[in-house]
Protein backbone atom coordinates (compact mmCIF):
# COMPACT_ATOMS: atom_id res chain seq x y z
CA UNK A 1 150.46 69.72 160.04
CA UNK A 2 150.54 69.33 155.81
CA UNK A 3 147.84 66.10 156.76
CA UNK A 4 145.45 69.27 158.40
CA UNK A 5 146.04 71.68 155.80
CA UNK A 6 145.18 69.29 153.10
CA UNK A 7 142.07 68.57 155.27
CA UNK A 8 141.34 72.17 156.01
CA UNK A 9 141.50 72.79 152.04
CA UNK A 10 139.48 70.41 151.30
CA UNK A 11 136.80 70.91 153.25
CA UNK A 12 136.25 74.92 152.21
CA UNK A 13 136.67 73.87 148.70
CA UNK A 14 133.49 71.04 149.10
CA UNK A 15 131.97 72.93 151.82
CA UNK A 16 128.96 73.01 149.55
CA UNK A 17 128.06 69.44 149.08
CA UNK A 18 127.91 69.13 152.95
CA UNK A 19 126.13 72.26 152.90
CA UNK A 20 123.77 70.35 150.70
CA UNK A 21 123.42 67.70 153.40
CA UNK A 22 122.68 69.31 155.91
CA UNK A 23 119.75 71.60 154.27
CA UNK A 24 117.84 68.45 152.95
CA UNK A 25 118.41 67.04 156.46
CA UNK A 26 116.71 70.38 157.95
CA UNK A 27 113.76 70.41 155.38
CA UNK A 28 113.19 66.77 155.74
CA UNK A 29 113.20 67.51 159.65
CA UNK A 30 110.70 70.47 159.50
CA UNK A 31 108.42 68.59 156.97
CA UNK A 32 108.94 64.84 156.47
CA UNK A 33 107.16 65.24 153.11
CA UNK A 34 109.97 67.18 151.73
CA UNK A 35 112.11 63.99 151.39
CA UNK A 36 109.87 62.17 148.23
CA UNK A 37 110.22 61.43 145.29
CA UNK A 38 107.92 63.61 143.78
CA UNK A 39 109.38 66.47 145.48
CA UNK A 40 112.61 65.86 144.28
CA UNK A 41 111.66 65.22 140.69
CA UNK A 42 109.99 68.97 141.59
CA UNK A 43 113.03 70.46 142.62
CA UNK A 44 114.95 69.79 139.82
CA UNK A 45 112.38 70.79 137.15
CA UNK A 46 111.87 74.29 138.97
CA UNK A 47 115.58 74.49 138.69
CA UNK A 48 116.23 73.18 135.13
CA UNK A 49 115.87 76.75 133.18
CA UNK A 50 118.40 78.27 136.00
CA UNK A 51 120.88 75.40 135.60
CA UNK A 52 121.00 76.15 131.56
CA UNK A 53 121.61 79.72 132.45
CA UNK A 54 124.02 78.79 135.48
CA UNK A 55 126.65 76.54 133.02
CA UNK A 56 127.85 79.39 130.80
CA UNK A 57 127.65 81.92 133.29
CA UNK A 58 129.87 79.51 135.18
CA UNK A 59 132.33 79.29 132.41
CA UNK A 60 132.68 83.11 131.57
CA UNK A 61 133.21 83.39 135.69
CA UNK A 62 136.13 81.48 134.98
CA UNK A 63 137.47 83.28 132.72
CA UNK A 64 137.72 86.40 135.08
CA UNK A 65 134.09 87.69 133.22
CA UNK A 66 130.89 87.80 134.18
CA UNK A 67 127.19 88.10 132.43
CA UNK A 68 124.66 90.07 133.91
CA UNK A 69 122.22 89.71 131.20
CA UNK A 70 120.95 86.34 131.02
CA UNK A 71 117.31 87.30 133.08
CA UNK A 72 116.84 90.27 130.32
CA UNK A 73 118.48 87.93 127.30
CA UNK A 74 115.54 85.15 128.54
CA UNK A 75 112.96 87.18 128.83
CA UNK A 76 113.48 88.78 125.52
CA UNK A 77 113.92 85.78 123.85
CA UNK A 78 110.86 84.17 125.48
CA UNK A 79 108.59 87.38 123.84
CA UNK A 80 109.72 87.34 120.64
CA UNK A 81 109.48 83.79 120.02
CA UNK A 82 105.68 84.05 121.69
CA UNK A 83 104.97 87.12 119.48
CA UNK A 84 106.54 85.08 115.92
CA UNK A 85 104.08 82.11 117.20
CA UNK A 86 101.28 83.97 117.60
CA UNK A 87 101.56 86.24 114.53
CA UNK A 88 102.73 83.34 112.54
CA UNK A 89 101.06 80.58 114.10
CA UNK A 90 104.35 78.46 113.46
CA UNK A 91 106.19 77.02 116.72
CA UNK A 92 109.46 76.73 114.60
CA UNK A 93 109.49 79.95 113.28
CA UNK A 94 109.05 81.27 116.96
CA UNK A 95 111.60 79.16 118.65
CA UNK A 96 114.00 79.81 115.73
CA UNK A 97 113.15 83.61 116.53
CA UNK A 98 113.80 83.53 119.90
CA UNK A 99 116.98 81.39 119.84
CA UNK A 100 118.54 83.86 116.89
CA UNK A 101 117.52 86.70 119.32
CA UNK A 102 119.57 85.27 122.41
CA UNK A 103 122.46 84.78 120.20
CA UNK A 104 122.71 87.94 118.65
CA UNK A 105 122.45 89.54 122.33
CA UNK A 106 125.08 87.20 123.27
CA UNK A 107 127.33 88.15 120.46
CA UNK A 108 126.77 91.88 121.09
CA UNK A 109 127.82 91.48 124.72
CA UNK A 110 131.30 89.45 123.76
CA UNK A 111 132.24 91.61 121.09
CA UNK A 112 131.82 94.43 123.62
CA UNK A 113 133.71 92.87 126.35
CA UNK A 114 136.13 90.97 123.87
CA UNK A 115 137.42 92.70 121.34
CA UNK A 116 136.86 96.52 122.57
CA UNK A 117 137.92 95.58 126.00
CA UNK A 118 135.14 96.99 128.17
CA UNK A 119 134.22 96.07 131.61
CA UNK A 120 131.76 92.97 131.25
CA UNK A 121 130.65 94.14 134.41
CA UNK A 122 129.25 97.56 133.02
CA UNK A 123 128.47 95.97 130.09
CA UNK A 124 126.19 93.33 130.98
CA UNK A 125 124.73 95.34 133.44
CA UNK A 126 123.90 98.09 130.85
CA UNK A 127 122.51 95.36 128.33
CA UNK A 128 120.37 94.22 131.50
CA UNK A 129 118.32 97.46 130.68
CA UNK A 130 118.54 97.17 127.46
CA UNK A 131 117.44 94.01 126.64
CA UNK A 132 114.91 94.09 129.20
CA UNK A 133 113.72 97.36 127.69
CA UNK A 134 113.74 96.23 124.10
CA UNK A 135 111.27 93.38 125.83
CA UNK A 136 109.03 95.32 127.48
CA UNK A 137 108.83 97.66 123.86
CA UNK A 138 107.78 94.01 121.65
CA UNK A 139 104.76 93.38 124.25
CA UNK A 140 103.87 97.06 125.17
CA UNK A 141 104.42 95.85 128.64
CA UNK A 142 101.51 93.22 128.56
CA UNK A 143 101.97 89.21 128.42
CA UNK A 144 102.13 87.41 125.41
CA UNK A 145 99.00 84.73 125.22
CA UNK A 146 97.40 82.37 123.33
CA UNK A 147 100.51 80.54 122.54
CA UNK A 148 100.12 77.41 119.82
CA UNK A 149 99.40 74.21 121.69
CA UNK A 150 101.82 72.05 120.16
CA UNK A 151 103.94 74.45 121.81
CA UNK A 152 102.23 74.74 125.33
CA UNK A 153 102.21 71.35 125.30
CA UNK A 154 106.40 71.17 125.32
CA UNK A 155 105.99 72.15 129.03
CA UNK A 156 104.59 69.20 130.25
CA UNK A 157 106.06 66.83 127.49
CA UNK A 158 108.32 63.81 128.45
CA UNK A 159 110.32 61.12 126.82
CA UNK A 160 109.23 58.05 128.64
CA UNK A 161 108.69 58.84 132.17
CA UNK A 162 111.58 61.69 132.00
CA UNK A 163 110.53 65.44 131.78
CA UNK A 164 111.95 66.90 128.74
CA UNK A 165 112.85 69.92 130.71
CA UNK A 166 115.25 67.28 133.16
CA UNK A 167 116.98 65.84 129.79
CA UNK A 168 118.02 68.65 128.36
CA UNK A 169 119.19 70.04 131.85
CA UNK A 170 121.11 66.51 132.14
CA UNK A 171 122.87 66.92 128.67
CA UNK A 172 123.77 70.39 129.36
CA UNK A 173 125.35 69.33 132.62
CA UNK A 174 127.40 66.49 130.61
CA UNK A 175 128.51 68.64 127.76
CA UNK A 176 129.95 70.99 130.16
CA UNK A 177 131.56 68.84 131.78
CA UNK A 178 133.08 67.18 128.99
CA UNK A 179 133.93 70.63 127.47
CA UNK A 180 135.93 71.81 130.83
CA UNK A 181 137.46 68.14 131.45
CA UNK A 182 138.24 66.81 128.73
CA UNK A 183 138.15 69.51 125.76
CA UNK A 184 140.92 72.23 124.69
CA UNK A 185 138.40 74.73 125.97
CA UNK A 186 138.48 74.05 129.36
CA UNK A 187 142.26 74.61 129.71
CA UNK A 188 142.11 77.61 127.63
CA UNK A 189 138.77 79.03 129.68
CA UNK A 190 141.11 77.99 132.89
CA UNK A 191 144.52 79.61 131.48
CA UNK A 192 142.40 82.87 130.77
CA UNK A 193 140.96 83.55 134.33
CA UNK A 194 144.70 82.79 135.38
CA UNK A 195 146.38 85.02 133.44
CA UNK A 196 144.78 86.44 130.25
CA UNK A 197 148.28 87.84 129.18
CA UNK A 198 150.64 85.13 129.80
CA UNK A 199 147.70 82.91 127.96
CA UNK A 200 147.83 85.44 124.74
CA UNK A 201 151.81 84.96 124.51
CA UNK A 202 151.27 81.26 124.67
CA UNK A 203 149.10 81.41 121.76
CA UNK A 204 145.13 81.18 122.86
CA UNK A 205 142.91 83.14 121.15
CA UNK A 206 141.48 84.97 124.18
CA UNK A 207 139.17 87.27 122.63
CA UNK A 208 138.02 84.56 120.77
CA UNK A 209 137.02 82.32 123.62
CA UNK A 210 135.35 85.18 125.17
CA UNK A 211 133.17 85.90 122.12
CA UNK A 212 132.26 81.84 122.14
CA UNK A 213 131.29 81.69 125.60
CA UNK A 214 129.06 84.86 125.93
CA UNK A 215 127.34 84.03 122.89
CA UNK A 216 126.53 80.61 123.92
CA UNK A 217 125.24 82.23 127.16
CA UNK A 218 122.81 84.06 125.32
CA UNK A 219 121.86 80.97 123.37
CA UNK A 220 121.52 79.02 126.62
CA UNK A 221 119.45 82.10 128.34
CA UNK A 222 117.13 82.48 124.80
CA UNK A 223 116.82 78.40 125.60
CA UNK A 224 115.57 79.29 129.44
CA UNK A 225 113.52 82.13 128.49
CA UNK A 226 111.28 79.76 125.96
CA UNK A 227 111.23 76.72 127.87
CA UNK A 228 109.90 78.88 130.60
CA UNK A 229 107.11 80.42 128.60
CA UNK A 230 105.87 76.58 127.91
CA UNK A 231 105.92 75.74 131.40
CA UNK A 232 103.97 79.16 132.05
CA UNK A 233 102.10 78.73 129.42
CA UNK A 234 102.48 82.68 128.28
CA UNK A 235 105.33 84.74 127.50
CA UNK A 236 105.58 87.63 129.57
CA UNK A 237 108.24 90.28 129.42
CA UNK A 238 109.27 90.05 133.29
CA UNK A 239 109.61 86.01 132.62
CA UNK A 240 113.45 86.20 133.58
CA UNK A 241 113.72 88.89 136.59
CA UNK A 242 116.15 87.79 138.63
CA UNK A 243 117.79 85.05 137.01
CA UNK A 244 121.14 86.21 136.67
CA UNK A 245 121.43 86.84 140.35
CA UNK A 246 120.48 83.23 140.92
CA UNK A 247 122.60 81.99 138.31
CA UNK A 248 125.65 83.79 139.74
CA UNK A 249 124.40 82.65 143.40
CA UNK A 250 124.35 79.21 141.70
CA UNK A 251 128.06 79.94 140.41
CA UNK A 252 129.68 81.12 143.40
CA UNK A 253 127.93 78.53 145.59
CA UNK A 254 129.69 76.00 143.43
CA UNK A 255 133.42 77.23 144.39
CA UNK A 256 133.97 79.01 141.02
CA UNK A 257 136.15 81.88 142.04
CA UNK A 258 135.18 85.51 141.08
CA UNK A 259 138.58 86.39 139.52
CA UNK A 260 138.15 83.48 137.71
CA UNK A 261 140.59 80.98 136.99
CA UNK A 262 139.27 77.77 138.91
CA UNK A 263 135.85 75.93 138.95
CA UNK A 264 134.27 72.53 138.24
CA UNK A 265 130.94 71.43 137.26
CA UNK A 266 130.14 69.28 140.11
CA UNK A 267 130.38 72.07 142.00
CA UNK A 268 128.08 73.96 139.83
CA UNK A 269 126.03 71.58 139.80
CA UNK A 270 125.62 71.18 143.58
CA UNK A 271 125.05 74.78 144.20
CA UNK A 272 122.24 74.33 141.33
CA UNK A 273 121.20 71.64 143.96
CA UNK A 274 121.26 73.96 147.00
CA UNK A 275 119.54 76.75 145.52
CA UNK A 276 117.24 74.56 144.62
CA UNK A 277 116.65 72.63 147.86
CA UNK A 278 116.46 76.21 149.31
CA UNK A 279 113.56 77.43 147.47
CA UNK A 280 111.46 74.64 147.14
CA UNK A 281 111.98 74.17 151.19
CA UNK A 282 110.68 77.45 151.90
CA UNK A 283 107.27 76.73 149.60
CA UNK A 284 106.59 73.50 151.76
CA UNK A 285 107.17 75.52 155.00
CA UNK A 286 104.93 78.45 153.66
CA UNK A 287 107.44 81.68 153.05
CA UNK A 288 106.47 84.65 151.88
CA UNK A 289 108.01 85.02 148.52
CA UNK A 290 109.49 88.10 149.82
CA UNK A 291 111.11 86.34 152.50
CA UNK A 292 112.65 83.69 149.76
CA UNK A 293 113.89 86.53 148.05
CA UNK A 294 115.52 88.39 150.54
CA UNK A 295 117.21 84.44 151.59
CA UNK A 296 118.50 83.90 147.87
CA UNK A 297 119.79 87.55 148.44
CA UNK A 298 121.97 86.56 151.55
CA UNK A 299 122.63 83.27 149.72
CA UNK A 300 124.70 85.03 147.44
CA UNK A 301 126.48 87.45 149.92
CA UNK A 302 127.50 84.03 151.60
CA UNK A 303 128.55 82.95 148.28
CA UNK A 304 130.78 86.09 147.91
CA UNK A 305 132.04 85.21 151.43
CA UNK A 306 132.87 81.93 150.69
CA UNK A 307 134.53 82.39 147.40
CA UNK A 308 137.05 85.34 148.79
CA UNK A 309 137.39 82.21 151.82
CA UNK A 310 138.49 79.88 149.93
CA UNK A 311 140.87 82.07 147.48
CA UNK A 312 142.38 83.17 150.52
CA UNK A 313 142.73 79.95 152.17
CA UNK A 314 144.36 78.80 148.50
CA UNK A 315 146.82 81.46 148.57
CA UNK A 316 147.72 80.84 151.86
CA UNK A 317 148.41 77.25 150.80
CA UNK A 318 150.14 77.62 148.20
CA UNK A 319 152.79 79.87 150.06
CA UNK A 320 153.07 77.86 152.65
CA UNK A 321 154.17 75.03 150.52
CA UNK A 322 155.96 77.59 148.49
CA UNK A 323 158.38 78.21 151.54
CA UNK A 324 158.88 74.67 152.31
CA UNK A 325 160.11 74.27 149.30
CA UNK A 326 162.35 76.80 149.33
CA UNK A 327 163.67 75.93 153.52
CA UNK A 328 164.26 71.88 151.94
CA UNK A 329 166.65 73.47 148.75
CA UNK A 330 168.46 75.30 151.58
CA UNK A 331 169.03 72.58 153.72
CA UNK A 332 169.65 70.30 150.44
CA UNK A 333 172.22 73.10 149.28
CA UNK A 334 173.70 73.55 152.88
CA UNK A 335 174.24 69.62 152.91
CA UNK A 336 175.41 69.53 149.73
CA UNK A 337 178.38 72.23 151.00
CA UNK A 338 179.09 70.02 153.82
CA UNK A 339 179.85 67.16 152.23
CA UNK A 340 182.06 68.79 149.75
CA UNK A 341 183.85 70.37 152.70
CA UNK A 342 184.21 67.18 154.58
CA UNK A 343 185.46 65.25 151.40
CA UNK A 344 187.79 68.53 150.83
């Protein structure tokens, strides 16, 4: 019975790896071309700007937050820094630009959410509007062109036969997973979405942490927002729509639970992977764009499902072992009185 809970468990917890399977398997059924090597190397660049975004989203989910701004904070980002270049004709003026701009939104949003203690869900979803406002004020509403070509060229640049795009997607993955595994942070991000009192009166710096991660979400989404621009080739003002909701699709796909407290990075990671797999599937097969949308859309309300699954099926666990526990210290206690009584 413990050997099929622990099974059971297990299962809903990786549910998304085989869920991973099985979708390449499909594809690669429908349209044997889907299963290359070229089309994998495409999948993961068309998913390397969301997986910079997904990371710190994924760590502020853990904490019990959550960041609704990222698609506004890249898009932003990605029009200032094309504006600066233009203006200035100097690419490191313009990235600089656009990077100080994505940290000052993210530093905005934690000191909001941090230190005056409002919802990060109201929030972010105000600074959504904001930010996406404050982009669409910069341009007028019109795409930024005739970027520098030093800078163009940083969407098609490589080191060796890598994409530059893949390398800094790969490093991102590694830091966070070093940060979460091996680092104070990841504890203290952990302890927080457990309990963000008990983890005050055992001395972390909540508000603190908080502050840290949302800023380095803007940082990362001001990162997303410019590398996009290169790949586009322009900077346009709508450059980010819809990125947060496939960041947080990304997130919950990858078993980090809404109330926070629990996550990894290979599970990030591999619902990076199947969001990927998803959309680049549907291009081969010819979907409407619509229809992709409307499927990342339900991709998320399964990830919702999922999540409030698995937290359940945890619980469940937990108590169940819980009174186990508590029917072996009985029978431990009640033996313990019958020995006494027999030696009496």
């Amino acid at each position: 019975m413990i050997a099929a809970e622990r099974l059971k468990l297990l299962l809903a917890q990786n549910g998304i790896f085989v869920a991973l399977l099985l979708l390449i398997a499909l594809f690669t059924a429908l349209n044997p071309r889907f299963f290359s090597l070229s089309n994998g190397q495409t999948v993961l660049l068309q998913i390397a700007e969301l997986g910079l975004v997904a990371l710190p989203v994924a760590f502020i989910v853990m904490t019990g937050s959550v960041d609704l701004s990222v698609g506004a904070v890249a898009s932003l980002s990605a029009v200032v820094a094309g504006t600066v270049m233009v203006e200035s004709g100097s690419t490191p003026l313009g990235l600089l630009a656009g990077l100080v701009v994505g940290t000052l939104t993210g530093a905005i949003n934690g000191f909001l959410v941090a230190y005056l203690g409002l919802s990060p869900m109201v929030v972010t979803l105000g600074a959504l509007s904001v930010w996406g406002g404050l982009a669409l004020v910069v341009t007028k509403g019109s795409t930024v062109s005739g970027l520098p070509a030093d800078f163009r060229s940083l969407g098609t640049a490589t080191i060796g036969p890598i994409p530059l795009q893949l390398i800094v997607l790969v490093l991102a993955i590694a830091v966070a997973a070093y940060l979460l595994n091996r680092r104070p942070i990841g504890r203290q991000v952990l302890a927080i979405g457990g309990n963000a009192r008990a983890s005050r009166l055992i001395g972390i710096k909540v508000a603190h942490v908080q502050l840290q991660l949302f800023i380095v979400s803007g940082l990362a989404a001001s990162l997303a927002g410019i590398m996009l621009s290169a790949k586009l080739q322009a900077a346009s003002p709508a450059i980010g729509a819809g990125l947060e909701i496939q960041a947080l699709t990304v997130v919950l796909l990858g078993g980090v639970a809404f109330s926070g407290g629990s996550g990894r990075v290979s599970g990030v990671v591999a619902g990076l992977l199947f969001v990927g797999v998803l959309r680049n599937g549907l291009i081969i097969l010819g979907v409407s764009p619509f229809v992709q949308t409307t499927l990342i859309g339900l991709t998320l309300i399964i990830g919702v499902a999922m999540d409030s699954s698995i937290q359940k099926l945890v619980r469940d666990s937990w108590a169940r072992a819980g009174r186990r526990a508590l029917d072996e210290a009985d029978r431990d206690e009640a033996s313990a009185i019958s020995q006494k009584e027999e030696l009496a």
